[in-house]
Every structure is written in C-alpha cells, then in structure tokens.
C-alpha atoms as a PDB file:
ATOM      1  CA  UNK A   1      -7.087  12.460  -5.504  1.00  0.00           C
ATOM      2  CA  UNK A   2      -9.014  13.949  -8.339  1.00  0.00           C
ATOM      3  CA  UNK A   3     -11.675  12.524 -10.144  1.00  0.00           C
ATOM      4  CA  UNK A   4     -13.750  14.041 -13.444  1.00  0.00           C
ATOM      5  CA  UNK A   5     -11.734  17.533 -12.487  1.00  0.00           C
ATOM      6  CA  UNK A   6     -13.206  17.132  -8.879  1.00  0.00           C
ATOM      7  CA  UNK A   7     -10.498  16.739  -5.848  1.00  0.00           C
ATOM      8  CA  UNK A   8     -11.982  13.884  -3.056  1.00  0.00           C
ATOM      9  CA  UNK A   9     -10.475  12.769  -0.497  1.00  0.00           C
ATOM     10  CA  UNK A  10     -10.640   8.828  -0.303  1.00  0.00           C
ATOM     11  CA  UNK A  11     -10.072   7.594   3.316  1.00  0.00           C
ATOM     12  CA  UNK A  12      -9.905   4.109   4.680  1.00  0.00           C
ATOM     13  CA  UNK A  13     -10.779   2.321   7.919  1.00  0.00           C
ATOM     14  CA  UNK A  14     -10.822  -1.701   8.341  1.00  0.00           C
ATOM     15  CA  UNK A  15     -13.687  -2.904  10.147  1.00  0.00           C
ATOM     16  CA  UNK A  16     -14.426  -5.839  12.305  1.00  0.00           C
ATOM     17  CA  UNK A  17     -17.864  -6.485  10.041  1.00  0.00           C
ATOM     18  CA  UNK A  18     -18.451  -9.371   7.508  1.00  0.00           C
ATOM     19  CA  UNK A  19     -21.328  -6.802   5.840  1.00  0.00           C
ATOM     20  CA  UNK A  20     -22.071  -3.443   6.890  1.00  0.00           C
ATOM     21  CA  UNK A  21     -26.156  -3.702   7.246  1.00  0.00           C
ATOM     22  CA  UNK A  22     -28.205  -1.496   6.390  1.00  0.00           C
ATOM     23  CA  UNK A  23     -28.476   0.061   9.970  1.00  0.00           C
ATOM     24  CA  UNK A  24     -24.690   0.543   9.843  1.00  0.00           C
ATOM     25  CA  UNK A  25     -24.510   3.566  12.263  1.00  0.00           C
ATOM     26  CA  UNK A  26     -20.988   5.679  12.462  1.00  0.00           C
ATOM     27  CA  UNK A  27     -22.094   7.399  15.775  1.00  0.00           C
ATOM     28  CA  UNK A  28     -21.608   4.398  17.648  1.00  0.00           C
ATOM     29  CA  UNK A  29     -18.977   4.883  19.542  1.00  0.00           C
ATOM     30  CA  UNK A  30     -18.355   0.913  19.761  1.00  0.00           C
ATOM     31  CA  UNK A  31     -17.550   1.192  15.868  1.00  0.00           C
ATOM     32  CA  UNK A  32     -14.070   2.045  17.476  1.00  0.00           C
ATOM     33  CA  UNK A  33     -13.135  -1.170  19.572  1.00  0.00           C
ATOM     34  CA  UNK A  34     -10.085  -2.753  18.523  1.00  0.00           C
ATOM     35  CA  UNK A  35      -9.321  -0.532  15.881  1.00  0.00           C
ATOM     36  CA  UNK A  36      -6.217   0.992  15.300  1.00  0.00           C
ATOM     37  CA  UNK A  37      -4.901   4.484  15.721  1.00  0.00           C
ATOM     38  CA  UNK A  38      -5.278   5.086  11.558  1.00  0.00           C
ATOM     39  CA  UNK A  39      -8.318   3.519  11.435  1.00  0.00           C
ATOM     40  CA  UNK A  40     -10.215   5.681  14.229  1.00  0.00           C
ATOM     41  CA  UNK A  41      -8.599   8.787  12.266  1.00  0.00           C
ATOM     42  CA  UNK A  42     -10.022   8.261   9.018  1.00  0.00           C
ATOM     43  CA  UNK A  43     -13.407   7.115  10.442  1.00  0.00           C
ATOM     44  CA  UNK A  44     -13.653  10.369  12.640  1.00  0.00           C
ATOM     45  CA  UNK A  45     -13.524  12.624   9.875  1.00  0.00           C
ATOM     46  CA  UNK A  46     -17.069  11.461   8.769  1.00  0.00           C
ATOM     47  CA  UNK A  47     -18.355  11.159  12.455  1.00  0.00           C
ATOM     48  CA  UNK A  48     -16.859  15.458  13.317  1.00  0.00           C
ATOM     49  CA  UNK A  49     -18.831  16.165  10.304  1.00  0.00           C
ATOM     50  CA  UNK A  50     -21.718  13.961  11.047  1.00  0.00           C
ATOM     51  CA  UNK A  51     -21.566  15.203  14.454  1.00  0.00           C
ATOM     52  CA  UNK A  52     -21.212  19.006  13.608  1.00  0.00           C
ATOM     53  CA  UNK A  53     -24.502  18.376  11.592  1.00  0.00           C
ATOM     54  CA  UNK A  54     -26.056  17.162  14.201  1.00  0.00           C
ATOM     55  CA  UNK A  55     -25.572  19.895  16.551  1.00  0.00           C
ATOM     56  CA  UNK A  56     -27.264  22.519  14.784  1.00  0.00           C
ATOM     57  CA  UNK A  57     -30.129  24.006  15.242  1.00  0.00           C
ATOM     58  CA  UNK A  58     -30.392  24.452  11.454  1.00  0.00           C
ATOM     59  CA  UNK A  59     -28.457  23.161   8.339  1.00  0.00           C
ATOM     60  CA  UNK A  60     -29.096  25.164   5.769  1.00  0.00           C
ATOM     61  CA  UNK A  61     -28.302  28.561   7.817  1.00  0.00           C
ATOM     62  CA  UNK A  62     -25.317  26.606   8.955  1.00  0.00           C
ATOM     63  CA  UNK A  63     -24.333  25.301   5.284  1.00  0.00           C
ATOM     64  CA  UNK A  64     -24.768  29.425   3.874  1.00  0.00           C
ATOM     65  CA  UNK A  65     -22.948  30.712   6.953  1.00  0.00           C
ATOM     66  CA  UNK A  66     -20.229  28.381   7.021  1.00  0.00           C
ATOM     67  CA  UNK A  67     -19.480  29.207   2.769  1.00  0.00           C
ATOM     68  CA  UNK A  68     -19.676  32.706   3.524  1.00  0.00           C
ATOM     69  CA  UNK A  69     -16.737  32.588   5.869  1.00  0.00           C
ATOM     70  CA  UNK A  70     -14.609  30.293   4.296  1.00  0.00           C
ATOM     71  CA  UNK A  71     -15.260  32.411   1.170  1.00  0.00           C
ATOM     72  CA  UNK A  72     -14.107  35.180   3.813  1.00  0.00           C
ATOM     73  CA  UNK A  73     -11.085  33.126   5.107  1.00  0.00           C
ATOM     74  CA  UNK A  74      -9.619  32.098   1.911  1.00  0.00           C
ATOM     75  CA  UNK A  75      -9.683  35.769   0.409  1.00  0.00           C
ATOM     76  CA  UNK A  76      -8.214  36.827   3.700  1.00  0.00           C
ATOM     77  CA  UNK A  77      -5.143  34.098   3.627  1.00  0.00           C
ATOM     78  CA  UNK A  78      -6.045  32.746   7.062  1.00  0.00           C
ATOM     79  CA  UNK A  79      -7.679  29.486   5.932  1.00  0.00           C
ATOM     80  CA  UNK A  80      -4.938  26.802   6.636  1.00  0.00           C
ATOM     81  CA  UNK A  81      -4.614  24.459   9.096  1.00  0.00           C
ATOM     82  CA  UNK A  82      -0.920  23.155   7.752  1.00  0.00           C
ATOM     83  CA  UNK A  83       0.464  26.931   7.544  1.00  0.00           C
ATOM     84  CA  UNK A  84      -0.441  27.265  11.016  1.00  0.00           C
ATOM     85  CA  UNK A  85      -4.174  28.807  10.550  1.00  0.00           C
ATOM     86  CA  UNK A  86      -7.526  27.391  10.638  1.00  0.00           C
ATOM     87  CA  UNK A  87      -8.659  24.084   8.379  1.00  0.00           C
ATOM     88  CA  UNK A  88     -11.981  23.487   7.060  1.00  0.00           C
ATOM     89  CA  UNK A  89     -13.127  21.393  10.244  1.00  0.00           C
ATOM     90  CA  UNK A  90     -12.125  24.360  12.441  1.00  0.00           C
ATOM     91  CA  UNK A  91     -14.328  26.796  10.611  1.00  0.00           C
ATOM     92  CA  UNK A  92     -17.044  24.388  10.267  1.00  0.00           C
ATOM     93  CA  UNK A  93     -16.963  23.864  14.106  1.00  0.00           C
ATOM     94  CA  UNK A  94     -16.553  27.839  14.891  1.00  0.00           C
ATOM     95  CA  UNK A  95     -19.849  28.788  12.621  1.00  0.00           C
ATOM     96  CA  UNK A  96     -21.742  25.908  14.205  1.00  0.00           C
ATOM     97  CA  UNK A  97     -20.812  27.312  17.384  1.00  0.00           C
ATOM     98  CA  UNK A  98     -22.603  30.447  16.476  1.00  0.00           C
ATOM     99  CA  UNK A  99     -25.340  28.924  14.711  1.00  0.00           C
ATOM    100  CA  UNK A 100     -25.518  27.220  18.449  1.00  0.00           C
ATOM    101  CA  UNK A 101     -25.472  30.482  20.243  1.00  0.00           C
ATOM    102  CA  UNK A 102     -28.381  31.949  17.837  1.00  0.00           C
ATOM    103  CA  UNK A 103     -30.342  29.088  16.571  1.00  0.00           C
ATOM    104  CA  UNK A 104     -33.052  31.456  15.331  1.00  0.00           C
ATOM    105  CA  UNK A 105     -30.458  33.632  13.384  1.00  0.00           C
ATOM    106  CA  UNK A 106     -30.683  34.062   9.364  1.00  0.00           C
ATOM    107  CA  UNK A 107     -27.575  33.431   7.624  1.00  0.00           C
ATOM    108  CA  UNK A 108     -26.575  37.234   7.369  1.00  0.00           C
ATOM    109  CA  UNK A 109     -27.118  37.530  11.354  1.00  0.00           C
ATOM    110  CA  UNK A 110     -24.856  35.042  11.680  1.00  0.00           C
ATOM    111  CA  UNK A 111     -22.325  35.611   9.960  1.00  0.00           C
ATOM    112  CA  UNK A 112     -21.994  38.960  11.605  1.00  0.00           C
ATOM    113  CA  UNK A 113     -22.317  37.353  15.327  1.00  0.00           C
ATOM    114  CA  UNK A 114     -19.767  34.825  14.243  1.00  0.00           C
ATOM    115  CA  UNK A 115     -17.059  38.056  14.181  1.00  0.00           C
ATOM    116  CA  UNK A 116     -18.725  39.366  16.962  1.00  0.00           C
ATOM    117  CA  UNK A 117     -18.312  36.494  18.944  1.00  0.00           C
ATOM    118  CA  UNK A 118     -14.639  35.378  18.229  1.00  0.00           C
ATOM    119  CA  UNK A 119     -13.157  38.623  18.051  1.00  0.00           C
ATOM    120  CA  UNK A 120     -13.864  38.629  21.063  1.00  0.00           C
ATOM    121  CA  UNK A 121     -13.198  34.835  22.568  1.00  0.00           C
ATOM    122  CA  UNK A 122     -11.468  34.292  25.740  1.00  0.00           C
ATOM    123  CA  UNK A 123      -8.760  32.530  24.014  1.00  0.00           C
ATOM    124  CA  UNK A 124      -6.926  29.629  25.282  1.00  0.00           C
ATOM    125  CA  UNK A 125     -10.787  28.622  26.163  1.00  0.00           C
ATOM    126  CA  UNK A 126     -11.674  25.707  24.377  1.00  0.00           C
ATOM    127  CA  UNK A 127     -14.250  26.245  22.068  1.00  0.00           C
ATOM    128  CA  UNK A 128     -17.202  23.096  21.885  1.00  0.00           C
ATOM    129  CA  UNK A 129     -20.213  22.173  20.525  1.00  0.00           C
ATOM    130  CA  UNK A 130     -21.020  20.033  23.205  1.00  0.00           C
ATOM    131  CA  UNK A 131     -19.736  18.403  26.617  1.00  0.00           C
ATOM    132  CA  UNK A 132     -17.010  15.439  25.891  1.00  0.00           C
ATOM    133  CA  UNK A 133     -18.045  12.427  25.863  1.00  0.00           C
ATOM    134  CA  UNK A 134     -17.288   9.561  28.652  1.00  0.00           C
ATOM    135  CA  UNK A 135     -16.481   6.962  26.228  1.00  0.00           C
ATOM    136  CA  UNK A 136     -13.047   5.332  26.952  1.00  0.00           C
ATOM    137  CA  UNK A 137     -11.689   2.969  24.629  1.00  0.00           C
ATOM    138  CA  UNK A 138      -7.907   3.418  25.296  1.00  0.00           C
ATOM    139  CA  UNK A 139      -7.661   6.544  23.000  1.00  0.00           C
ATOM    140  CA  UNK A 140      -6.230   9.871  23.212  1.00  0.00           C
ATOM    141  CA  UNK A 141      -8.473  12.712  24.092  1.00  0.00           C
ATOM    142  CA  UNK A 142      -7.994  16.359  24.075  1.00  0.00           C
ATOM    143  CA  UNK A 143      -7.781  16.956  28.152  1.00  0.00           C
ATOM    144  CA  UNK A 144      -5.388  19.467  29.302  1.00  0.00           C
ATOM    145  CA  UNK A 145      -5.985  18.327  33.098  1.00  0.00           C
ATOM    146  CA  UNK A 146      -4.657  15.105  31.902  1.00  0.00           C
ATOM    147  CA  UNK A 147      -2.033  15.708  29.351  1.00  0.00           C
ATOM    148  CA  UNK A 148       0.299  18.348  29.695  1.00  0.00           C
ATOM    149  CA  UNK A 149       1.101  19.218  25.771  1.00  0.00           C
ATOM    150  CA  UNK A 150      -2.786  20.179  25.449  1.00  0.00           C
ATOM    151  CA  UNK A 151      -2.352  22.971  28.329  1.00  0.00           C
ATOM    152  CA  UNK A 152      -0.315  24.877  25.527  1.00  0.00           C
ATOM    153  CA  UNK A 153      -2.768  24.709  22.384  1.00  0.00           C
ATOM    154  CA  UNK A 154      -3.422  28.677  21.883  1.00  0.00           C
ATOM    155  CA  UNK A 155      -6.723  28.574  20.021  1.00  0.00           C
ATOM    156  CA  UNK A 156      -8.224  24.666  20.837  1.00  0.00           C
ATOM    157  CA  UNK A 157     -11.659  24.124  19.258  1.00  0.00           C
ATOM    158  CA  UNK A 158     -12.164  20.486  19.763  1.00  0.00           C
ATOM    159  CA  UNK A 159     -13.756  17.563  17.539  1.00  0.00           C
ATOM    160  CA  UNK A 160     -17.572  16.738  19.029  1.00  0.00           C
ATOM    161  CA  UNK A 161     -16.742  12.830  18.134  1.00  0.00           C
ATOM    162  CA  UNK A 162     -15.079  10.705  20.544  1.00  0.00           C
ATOM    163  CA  UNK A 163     -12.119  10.646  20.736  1.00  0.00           C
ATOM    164  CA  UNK A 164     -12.011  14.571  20.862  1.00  0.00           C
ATOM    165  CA  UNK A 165      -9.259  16.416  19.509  1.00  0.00           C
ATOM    166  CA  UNK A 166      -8.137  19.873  19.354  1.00  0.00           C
ATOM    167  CA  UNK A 167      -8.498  20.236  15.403  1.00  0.00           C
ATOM    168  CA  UNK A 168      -5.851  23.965  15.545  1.00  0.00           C
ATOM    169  CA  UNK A 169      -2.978  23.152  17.246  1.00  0.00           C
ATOM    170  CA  UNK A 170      -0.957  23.916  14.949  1.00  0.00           C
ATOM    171  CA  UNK A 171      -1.510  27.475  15.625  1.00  0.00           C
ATOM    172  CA  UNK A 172       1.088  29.177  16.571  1.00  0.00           C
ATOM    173  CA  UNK A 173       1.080  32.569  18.490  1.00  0.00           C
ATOM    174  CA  UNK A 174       1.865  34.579  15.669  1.00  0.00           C
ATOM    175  CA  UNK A 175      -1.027  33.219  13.759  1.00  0.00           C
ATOM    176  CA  UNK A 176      -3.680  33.309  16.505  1.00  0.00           C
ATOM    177  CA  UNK A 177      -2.773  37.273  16.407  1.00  0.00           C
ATOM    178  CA  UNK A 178      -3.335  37.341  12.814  1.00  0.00           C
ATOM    179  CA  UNK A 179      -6.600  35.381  12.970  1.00  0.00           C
ATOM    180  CA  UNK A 180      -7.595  37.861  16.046  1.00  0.00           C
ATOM    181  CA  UNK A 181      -7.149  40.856  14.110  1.00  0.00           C
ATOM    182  CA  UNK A 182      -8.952  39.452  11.282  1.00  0.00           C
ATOM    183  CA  UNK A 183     -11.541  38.379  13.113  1.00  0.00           C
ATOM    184  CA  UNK A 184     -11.682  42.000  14.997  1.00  0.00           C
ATOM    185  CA  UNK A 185     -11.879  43.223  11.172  1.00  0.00           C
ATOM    186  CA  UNK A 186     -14.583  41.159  10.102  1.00  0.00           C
ATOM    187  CA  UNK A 187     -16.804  42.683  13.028  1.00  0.00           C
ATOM    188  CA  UNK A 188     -16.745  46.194  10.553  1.00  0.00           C
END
C-alpha cells in the first residue's frame, strides 16, 4: 500500500478486547490465546521487531549498522527473502546478533565484525538472539528435534517472539553459497 508516495505495510489482527487500554502490551505472550493462525502472523511482525529492539545492547549503533548493510545487501542483489535470499527481518536479526556479540562496538566496528562473524558461521546452526521461549499455546515453533521439515532449513535465523520461526527458509543451497561468498567479500 502506498500512502503520500510512502509504501506501508497495513496488517491486521482481531483481538479478544472491547478497548485496548492504555497498558496494552504486545509482549504478552497471552495476547495470542485463541487467535488464529493469520492473526498471530500479522501481530508477530510488530512483536520480532519489538523484540529485536529489545535485545540490544544499543539502538542507535544497531539502527546505523543495520542501514549500512542493507544499503550493502541491496547493492549486492542478495537482499530478498522471496528470491530465495535474506528479507529485512533476517538482516535485522543477523546485525543484532553482532551488536549482541560486541555491545560496546561503534557502528563502523560492527559492521566489520558482522562479515567477520557470518562469513564465517557454522551454518545449518541456528542463529538467535535469545533462548526460545516455553510458551505453548498450540502453535508451530521452529524445532528441528520436533519437526522434521525444520532439520533441512540451510541458513535458519529464528524470530525472538513466540512462536519462533525460522524467518530464511526459503534459502536454497545455491543462495546460501552466494550469500557466503558475499559475506566472505564483505570481510575485505
């Protein structure tokens, strides 16, 4: 949708609330109950991204790092999720990552320990920003001890808000060796 030349994108989720007070919180997990499968979807996009916030040890060298490589990403034709490559979540969730690993890091540190760091990533090992949550309210989570279909995801960086999901598996194995080499690349 665009709106005054800017593109937003306008999700929906229905609520079991009369009002939403003023202490309406979206981290709580109990938000979820009794929704549906669409519902939990569209409110999870705010919670990853209220989540990923969160987790860092500091915003603003997050916000700078994170443009910086999705500057980086675009320019090098590896930023998207639907071709197979890495979506806007995925990078948000890799820099915080690094911003996790050097919390006292300026922006230009980081953005060089971010290459440092993935090009050389132990891949299939899931990359996250913190432990899983226990929360179980009936939906899927990214598990590959439980479900067999996540055992095959070749680059998983899961979602920090419950339910967890692997936000790349649409990467394939040609495009994980694309993204490695680019990320090997990046470390020059």
């Amino acid at each position: 949708m665009n709106f005054d030349g800017i593109e937003i994108d306008l999700l929906f989720a229905r609520l079991a609330l009369k009002e939403i007070p003023d202490s309406f919180d979206l981290r709580d997990d109990m938000l979820l109950k009794n929704l549906d499968q669409k519902c939990v979807r569209s409110l999870n996009g705010c919670r990853v991204t209220d989540e990923i916030l969160r987790l860092v040890p500091n915003i603003e060298n997050f916000r700078l790092t994170l443009r910086a490589i999705k500057l980086w990403a675009k320019r090098h034709g590896i930023y998207s999720n639907t071709l197979g490559y890495l979506g806007g979540v995925s990078w948000a969730m890799l820099v915080a990552r690094t911003c996790q690993l050097y919390p006292n890091a300026l922006p230009a540190t980081l953005v060089h320990k971010f290459f440092l760091v993935f090009s050389q990533w132990k891949w299939p090992q899931p990359v996250l920003l913190k432990q899983p949550d226990s929360v179980n309210l009936g939906f899927p989570v990214w598990d590959p001890r439980v479900n067999l279909a996540d055992r095959f995801h070749l680059m998983p960086i899961i979602t920090p808000a419950y339910p967890q999901q692997n936000s790349t598996f649409n990467v394939s194995a040609s495009t994980r060796t694309v993204i490695m080499e680019e990320f090997r690349l990046g470390k020059y």
